[in-house]
Protein backbone atom coordinates (compact mmCIF):
# COMPACT_ATOMS: atom_id res chain seq x y z
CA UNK A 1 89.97 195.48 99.27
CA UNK A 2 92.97 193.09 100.34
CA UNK A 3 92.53 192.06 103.57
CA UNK A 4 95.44 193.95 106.03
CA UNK A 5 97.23 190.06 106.58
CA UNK A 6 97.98 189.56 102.74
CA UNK A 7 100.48 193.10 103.37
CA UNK A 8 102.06 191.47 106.26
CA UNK A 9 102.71 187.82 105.18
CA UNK A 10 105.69 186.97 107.76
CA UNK A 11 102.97 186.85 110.65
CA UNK A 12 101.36 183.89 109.01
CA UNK A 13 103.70 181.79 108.81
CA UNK A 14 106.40 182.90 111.17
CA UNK A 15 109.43 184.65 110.15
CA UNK A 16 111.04 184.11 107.09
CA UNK A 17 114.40 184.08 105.85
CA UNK A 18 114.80 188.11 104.90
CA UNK A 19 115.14 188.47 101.08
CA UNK A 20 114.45 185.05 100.00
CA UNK A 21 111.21 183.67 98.61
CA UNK A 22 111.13 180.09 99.73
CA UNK A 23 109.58 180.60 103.32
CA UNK A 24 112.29 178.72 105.43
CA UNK A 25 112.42 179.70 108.63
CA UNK A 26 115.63 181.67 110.10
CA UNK A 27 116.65 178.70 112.28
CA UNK A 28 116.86 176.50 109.59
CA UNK A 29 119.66 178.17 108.84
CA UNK A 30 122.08 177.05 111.89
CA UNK A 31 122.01 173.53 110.94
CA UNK A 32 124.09 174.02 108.21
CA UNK A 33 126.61 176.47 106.70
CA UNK A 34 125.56 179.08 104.39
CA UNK A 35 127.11 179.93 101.04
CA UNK A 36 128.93 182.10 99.99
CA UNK A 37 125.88 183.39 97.75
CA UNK A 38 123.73 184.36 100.93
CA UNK A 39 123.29 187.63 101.65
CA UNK A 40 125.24 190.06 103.63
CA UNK A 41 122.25 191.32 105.69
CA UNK A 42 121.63 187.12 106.76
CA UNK A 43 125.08 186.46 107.50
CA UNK A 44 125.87 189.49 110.31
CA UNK A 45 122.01 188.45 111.33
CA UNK A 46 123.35 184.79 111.84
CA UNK A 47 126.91 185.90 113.54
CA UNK A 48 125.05 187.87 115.84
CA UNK A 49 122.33 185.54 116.92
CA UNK A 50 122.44 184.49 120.31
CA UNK A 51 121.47 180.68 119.23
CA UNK A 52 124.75 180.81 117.10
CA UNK A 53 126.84 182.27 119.67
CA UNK A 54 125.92 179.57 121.88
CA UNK A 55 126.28 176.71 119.25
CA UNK A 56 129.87 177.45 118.77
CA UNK A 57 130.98 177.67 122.26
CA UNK A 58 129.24 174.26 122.59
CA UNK A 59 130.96 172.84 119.49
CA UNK A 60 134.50 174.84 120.00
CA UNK A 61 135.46 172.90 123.49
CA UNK A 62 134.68 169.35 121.85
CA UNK A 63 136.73 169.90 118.98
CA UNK A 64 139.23 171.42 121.39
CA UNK A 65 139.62 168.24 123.36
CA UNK A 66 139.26 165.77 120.81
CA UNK A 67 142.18 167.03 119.05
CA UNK A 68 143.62 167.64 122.48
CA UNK A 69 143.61 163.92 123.17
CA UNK A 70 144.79 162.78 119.55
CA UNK A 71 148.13 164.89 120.00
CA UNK A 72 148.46 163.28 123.48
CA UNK A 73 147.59 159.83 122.10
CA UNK A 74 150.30 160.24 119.43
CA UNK A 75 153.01 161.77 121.36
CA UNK A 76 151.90 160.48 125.03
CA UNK A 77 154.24 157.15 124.27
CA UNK A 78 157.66 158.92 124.19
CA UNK A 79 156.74 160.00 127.84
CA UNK A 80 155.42 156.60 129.36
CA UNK A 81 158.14 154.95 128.26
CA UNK A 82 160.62 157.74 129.75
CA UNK A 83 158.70 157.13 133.26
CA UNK A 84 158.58 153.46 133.27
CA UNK A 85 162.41 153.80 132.66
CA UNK A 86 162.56 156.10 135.61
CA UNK A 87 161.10 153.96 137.89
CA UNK A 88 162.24 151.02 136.89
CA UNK A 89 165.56 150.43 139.95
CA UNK A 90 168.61 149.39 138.48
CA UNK A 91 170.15 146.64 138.39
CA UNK A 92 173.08 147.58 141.01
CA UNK A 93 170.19 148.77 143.12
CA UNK A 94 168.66 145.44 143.00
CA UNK A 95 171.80 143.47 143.28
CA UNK A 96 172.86 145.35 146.09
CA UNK A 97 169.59 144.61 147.84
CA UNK A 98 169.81 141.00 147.64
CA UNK A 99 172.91 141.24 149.25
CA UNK A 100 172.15 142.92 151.90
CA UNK A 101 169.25 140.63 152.71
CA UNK A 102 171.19 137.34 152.68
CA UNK A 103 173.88 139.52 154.70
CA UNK A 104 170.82 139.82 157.00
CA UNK A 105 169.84 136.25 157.11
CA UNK A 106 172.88 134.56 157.31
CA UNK A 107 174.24 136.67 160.58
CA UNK A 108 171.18 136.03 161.91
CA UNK A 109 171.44 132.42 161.13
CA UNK A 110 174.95 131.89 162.21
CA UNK A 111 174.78 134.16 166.19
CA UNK A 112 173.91 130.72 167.33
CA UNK A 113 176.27 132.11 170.24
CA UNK A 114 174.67 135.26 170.69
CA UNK A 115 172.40 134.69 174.25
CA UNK A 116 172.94 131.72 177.11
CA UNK A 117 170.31 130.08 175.23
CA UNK A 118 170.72 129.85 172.03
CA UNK A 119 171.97 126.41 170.34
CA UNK A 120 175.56 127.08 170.98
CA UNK A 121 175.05 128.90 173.92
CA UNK A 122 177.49 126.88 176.00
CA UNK A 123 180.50 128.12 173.71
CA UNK A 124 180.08 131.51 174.56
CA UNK A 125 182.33 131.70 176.65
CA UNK A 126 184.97 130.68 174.16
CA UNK A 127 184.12 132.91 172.12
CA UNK A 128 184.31 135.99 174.61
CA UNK A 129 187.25 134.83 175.05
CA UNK A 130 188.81 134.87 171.87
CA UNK A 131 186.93 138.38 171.50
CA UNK A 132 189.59 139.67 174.08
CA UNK A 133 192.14 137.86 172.29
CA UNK A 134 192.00 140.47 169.15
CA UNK A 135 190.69 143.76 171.06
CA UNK A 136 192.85 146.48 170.59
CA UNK A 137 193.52 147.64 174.86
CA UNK A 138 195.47 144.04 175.20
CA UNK A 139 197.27 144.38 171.99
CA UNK A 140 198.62 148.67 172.53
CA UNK A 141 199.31 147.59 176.25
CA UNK A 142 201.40 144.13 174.87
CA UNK A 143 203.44 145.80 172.29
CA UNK A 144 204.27 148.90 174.27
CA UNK A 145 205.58 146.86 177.03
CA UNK A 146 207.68 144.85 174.72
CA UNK A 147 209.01 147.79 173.24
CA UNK A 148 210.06 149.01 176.86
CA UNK A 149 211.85 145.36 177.31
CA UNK A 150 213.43 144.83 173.70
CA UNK A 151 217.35 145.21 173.98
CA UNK A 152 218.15 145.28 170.44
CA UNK A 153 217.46 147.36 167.96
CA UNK A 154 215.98 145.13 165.42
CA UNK A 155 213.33 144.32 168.05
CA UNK A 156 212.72 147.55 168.74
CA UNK A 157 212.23 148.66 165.48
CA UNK A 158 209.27 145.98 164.94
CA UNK A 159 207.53 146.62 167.86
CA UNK A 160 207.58 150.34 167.35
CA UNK A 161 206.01 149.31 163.84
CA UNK A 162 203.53 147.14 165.07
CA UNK A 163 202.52 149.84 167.83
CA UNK A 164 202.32 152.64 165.22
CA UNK A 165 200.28 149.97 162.53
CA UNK A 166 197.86 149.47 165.66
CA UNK A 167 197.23 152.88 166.23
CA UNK A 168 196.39 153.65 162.43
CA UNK A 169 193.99 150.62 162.85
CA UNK A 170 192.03 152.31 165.33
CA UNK A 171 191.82 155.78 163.61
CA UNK A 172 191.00 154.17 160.30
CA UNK A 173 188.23 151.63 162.01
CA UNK A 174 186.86 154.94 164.06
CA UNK A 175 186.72 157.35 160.87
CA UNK A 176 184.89 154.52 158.91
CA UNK A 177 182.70 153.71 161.55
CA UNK A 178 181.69 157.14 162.10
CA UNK A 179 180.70 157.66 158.06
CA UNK A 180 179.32 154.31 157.76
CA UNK A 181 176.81 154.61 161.15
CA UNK A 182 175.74 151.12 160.25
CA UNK A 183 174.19 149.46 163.70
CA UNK A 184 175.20 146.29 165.08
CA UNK A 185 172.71 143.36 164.35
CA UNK A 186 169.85 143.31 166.07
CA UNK A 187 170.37 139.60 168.24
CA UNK A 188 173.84 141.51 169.70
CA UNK A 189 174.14 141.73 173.50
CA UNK A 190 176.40 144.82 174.28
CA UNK A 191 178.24 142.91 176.73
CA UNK A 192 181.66 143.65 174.89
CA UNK A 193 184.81 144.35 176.54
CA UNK A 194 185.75 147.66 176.73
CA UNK A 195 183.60 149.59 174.32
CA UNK A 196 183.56 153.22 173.83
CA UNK A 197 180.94 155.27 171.74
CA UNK A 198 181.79 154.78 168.18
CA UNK A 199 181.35 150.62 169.06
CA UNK A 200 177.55 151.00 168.52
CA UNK A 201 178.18 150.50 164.80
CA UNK A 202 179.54 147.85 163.29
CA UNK A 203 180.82 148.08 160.02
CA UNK A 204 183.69 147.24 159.34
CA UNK A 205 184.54 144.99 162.40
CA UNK A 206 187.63 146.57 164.41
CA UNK A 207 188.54 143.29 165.35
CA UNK A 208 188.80 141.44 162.02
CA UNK A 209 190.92 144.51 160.64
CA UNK A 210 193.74 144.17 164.04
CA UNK A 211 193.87 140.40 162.87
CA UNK A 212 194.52 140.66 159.28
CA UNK A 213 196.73 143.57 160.14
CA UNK A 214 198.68 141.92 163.25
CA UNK A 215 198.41 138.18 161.12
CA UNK A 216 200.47 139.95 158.04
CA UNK A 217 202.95 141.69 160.32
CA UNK A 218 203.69 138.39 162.74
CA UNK A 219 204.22 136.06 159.90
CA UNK A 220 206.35 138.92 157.39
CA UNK A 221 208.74 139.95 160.73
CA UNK A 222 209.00 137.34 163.27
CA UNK A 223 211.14 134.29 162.59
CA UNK A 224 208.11 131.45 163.53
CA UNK A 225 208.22 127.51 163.34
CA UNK A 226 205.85 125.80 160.98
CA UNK A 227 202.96 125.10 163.50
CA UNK A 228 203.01 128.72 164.79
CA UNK A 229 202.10 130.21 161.71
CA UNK A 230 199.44 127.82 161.16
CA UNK A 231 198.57 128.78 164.64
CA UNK A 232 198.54 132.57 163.61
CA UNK A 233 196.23 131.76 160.53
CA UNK A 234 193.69 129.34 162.53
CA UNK A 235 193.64 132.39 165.46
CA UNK A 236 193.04 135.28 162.60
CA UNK A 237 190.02 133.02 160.95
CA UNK A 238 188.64 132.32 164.81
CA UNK A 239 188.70 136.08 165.38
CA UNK A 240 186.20 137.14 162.60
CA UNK A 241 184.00 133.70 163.00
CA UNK A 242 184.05 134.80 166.59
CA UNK A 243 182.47 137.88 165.52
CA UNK A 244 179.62 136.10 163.82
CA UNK A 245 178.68 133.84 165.94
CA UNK A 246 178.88 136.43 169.42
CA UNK A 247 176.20 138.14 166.79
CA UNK A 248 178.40 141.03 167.22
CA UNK A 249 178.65 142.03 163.54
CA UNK A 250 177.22 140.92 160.44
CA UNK A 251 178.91 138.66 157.88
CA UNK A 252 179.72 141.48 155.56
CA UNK A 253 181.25 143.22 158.48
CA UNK A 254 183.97 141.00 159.25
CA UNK A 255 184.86 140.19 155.64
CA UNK A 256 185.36 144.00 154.77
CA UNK A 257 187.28 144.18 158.10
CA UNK A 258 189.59 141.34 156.81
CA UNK A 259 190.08 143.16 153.18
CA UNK A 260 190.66 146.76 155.08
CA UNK A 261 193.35 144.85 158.10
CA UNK A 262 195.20 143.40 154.43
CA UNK A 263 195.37 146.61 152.97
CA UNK A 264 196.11 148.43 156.12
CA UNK A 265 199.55 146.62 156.71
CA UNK A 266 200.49 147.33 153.30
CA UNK A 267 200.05 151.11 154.38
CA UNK A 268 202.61 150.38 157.58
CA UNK A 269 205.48 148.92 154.91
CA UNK A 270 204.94 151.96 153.50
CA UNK A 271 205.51 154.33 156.33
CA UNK A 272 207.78 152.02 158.20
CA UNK A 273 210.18 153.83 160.67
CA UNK A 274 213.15 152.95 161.96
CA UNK A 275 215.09 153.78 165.33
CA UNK A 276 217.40 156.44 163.55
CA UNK A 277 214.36 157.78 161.90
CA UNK A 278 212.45 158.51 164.81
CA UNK A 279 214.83 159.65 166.60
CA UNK A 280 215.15 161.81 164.43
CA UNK A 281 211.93 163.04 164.15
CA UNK A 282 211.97 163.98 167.65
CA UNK A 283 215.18 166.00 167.32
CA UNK A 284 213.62 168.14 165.31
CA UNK A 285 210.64 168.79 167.27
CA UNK A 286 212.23 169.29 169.96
């Protein structure tokens, strides 16, 4: 009689690939891919094994970021190179900084007049002087008054373009002043003469644009000897060193001033008025 394990021979040696004759085992299977020839019943067997299942979703996220990380290592360049642009400041940025700095530094360098004790402390008063010399109270008050005493009426007609230039000097210099909020250096003493809220900041310097301004006007409409206009020019170049030195504005603040003072009595030829004109004027609004 044959023995009952002869019927059965998948218990002896473990279980067997179903309908084939070799004795593999099943697993052997998953370590590589079956043909095309296998059977039906081994492949939905295989596809629904748990082992399988579990191989794939091992293998799937590897192949996932390995070809993840080619595509980025191909097409990551375009990218970098876009950033490093980005961040890279500009040249006007950088130009513009360097400016600034030895703005910085030489102000500081040159307020050698800015306390008692500094190196030219003892000139100080000089230079506060001079300061008055080109504030705008001494030069409305001046020019008014000599409009009041002129008796002719080319006289009158200069002074009441000089008073009208020095009033567009001070609502130019506020409105600037006001944008630019730039604050006076830091060695300043606000000691100044007659200051009112906008003279916290500093650029342009108020004082450098009157001088250009006033320099341009004196030497195009008054009838001055040789020496005087050298004497206007050495008083206009005092003014704005003045300014430098008191450490009341920086270096870039007075040159600006100069260029805007320049430009600013270009502006008066423009809207020059004369006696008949105003007069005028205040016919009709009255």
């Amino acid at each position: 009689m044959p023995s009952p394990k002869a019927k059965n021979p998948g218990r002896s040696g473990g279980s067997p690939v179903l309908g084939s004759s070799n004795g593999r085992f099943e697993f052997m299977s998953l370590t590589k891919p079956l043909n095309r020839s296998s059977p039906p019943h081994l492949l939905q067997r295989q596809g629904s094994d748990p082992a399988t299942a579990r191989l794939r979703a091992s293998e799937s996220p590897t192949r996932r970021r390995g070809s993840s990380s080619s595509t980025g290592s191909a097409g990551g360049q375009g990218p970098s190179e876009e950033d490093g642009i980005r961040l890279n400041p500009s040249l006007l940025r950088v130009a513009l900084s360097s400016l600034l700095a030895i703005d910085l530094w030489l102000s500081k360098s040159l307020g050698v007049c800015a306390n008692e004790d500094s190196s030219w402390g003892s000139v100080r008063p000089l230079m506060k002087l001079i300061e008055i010399s080109g504030h705008g109270i001494p030069w409305l008050v001046g020019t008014a008054y000599c409009l009041y005493k002129s008796d002719t009426a080319a006289g009158q007609e200069v002074m009441l373009n000089l008073f009208m230039g020095l009033l567009l000097d001070l609502i130019l210099v506020t409105v600037v002043k006001a944008v630019v909020r730039r604050r006076r250096p830091s060695h300043n003493r606000m000691d100044m003469f007659a200051t009112f809220s906008v003279d916290r900041y500093s650029f342009p310097s108020g004082h450098a644009t009157r001088a250009a301004m006033c320099g341009r006007f004196l030497l195009a409409h008054l009838v001055l000897a040789a020496p005087l206009r050298v004497l206007v020019l050495l008083w206009v170049g005092l003014v704005g060193l003045s300014r430098v030195l008191l450490g009341r504005h920086n270096v870039t603040d007075v040159l600006f001033g100069f260029w805007m003072g320049y430009c600013q009595y270009n502006l008066v030829e423009m809207l020059w008025l004369s006696p008949q004109t105003l007069q005028r004027l205040l016919g009709e609004l009255a």
